[in-house]
C-alpha atoms as a PDB file:
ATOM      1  CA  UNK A   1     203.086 261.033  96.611  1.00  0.00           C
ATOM      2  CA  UNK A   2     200.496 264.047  95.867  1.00  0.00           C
ATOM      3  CA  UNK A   3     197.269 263.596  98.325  1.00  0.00           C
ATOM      4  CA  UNK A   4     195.362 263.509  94.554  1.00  0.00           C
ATOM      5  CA  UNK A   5     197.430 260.633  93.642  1.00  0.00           C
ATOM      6  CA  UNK A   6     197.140 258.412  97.022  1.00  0.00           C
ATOM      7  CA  UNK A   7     192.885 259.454  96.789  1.00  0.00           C
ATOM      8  CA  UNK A   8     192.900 257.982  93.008  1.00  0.00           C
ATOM      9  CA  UNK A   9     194.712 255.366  94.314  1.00  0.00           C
ATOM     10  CA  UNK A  10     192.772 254.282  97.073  1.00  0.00           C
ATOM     11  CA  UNK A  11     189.707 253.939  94.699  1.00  0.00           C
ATOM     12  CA  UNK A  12     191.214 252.295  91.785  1.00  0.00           C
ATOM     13  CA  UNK A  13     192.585 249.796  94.564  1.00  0.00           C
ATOM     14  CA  UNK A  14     189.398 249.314  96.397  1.00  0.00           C
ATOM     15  CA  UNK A  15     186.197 247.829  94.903  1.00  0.00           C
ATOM     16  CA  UNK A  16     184.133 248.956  97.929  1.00  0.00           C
ATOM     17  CA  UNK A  17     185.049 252.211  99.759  1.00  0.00           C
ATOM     18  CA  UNK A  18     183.803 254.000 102.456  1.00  0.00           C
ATOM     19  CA  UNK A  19     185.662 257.320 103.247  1.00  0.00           C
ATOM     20  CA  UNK A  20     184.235 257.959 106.435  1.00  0.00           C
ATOM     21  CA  UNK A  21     184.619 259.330 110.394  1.00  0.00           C
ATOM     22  CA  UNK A  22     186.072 256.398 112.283  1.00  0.00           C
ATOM     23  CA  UNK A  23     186.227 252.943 111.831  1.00  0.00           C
ATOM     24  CA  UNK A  24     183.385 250.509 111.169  1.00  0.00           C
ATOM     25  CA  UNK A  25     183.675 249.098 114.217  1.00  0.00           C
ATOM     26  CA  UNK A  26     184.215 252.913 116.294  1.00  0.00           C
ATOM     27  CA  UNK A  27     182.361 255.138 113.742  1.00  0.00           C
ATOM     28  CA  UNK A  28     182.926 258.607 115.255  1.00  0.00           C
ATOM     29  CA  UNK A  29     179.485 260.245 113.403  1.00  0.00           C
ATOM     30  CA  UNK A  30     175.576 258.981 113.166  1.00  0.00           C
ATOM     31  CA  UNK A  31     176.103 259.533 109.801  1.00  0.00           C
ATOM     32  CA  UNK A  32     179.257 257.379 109.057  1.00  0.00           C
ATOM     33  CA  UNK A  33     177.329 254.808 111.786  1.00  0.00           C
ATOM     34  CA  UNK A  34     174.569 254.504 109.524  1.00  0.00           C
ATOM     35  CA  UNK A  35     176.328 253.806 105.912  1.00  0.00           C
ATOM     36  CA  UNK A  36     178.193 251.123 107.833  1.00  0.00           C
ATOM     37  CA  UNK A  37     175.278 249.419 109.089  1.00  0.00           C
ATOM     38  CA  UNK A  38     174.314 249.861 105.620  1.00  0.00           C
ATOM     39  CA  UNK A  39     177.049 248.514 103.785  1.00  0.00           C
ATOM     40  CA  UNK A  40     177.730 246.032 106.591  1.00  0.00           C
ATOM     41  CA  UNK A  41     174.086 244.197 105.650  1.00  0.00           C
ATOM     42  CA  UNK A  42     175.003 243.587 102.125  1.00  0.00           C
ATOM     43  CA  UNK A  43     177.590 240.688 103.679  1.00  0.00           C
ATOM     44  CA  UNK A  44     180.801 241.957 101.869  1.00  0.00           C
ATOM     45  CA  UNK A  45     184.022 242.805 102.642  1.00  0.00           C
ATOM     46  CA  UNK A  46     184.696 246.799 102.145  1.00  0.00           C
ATOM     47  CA  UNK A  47     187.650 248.812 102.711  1.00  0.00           C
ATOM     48  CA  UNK A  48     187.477 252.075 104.547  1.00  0.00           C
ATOM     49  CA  UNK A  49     189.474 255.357 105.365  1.00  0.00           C
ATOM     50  CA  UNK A  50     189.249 256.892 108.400  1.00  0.00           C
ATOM     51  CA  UNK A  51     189.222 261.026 107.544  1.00  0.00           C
ATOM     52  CA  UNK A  52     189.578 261.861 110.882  1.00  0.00           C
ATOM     53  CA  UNK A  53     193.001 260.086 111.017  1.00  0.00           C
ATOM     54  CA  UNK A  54     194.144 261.402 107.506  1.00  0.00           C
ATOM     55  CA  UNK A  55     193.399 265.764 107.362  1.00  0.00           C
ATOM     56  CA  UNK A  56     195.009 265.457 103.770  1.00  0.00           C
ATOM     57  CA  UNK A  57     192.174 263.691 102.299  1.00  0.00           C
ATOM     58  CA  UNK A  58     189.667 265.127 104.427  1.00  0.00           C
ATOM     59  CA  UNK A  59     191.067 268.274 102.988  1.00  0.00           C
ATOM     60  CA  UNK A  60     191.040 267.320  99.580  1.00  0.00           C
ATOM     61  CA  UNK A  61     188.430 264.397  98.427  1.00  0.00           C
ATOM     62  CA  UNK A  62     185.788 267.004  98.566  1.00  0.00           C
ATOM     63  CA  UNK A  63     186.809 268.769  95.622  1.00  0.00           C
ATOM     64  CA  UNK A  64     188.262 265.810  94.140  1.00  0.00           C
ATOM     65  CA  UNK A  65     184.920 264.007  94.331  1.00  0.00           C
ATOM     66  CA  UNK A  66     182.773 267.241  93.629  1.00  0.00           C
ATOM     67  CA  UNK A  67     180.789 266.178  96.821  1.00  0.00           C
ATOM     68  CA  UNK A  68     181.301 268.171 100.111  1.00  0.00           C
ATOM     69  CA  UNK A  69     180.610 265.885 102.854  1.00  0.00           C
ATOM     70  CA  UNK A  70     181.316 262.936 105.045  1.00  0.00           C
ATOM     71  CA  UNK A  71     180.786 259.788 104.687  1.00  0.00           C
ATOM     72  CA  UNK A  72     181.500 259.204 100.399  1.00  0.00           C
ATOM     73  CA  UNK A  73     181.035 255.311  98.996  1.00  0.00           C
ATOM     74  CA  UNK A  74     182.631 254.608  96.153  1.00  0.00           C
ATOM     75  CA  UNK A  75     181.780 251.454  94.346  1.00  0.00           C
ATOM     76  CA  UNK A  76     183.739 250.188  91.368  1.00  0.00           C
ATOM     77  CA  UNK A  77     185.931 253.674  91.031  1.00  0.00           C
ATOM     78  CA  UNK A  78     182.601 255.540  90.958  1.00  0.00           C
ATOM     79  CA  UNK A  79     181.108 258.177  93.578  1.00  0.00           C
ATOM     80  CA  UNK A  80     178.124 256.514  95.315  1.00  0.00           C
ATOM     81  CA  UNK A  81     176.843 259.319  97.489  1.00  0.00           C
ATOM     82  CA  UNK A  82     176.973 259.874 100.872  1.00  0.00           C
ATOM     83  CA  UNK A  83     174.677 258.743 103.953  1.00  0.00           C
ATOM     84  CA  UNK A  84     171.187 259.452 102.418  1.00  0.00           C
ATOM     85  CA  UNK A  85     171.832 257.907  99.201  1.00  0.00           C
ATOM     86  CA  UNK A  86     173.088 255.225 100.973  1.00  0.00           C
ATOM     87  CA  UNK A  87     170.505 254.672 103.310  1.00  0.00           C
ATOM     88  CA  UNK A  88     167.905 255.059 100.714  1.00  0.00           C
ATOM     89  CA  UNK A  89     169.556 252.440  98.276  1.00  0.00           C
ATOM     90  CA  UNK A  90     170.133 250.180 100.819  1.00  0.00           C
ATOM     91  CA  UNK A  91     166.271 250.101 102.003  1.00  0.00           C
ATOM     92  CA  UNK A  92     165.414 249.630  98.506  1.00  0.00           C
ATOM     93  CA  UNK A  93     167.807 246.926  97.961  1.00  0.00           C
ATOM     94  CA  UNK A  94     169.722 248.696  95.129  1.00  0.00           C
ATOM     95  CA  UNK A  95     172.844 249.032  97.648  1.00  0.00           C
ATOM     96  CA  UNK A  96     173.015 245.163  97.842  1.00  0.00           C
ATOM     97  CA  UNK A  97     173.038 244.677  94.478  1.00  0.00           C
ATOM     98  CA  UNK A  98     175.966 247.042  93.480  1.00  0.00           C
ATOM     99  CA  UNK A  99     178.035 245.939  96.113  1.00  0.00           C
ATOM    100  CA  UNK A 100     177.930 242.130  95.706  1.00  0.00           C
ATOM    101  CA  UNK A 101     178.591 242.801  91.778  1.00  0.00           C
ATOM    102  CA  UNK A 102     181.964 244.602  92.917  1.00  0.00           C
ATOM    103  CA  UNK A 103     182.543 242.535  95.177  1.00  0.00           C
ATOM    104  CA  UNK A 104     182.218 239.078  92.510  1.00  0.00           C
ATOM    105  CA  UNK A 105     184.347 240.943  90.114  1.00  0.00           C
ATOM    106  CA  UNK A 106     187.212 240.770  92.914  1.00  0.00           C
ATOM    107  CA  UNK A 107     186.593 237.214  93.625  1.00  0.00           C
ATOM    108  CA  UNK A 108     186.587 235.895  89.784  1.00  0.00           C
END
């Protein structure tokens, strides 16, 4: 499968994603440690890719996403932003909303 194909893929699949360095439990980056703790306090389940393990995508969601850096959240198919955004949405509460609204359309 073409590395485009598995990225739309990935986030047609995945309600909440974090494409980030690491795990959420091992983030390898302040900056992918931080949109964890983030997305970790809105009490939802969210699925992840580790760029560090997969080169293709770190290669290639960049351009795909028309956003050059690490971490990206995407929330219902749709680029979030990266570690500021999410930091500043989460401390204004706008992060928790989003993501438990994805995360109830799973559930229903």
């Amino acid at each position: 499968m073409d590395i485009i194909e598995t990225i739309k893929e990935q986030i047609e699949n995945n309600a909440i994603l974090l494409y980030m360095k690491g795990s959420p439990n091992a983030p390898q980056c302040g900056f992918s440690q931080r949109a964890t703790q983030a997305l970790m306090a809105c009490g939802e389940k969210f699925a992840y890719v580790d760029i560090l393990a997969n080169p293709d995508i770190r290669a290639n969601l960049p351009a795909y996403a028309n956003w050059p850096t690490f971490p990206q959240l995407w929330v219902d198919g749709e680029l979030v932003g990266g570690c500021d955004i999410i930091t500043e949405m989460h401390e204004s509460g706008e992060l928790e909303k989003i993501v438990k609204a994805a995360a109830a359309k799973v559930q229903a």
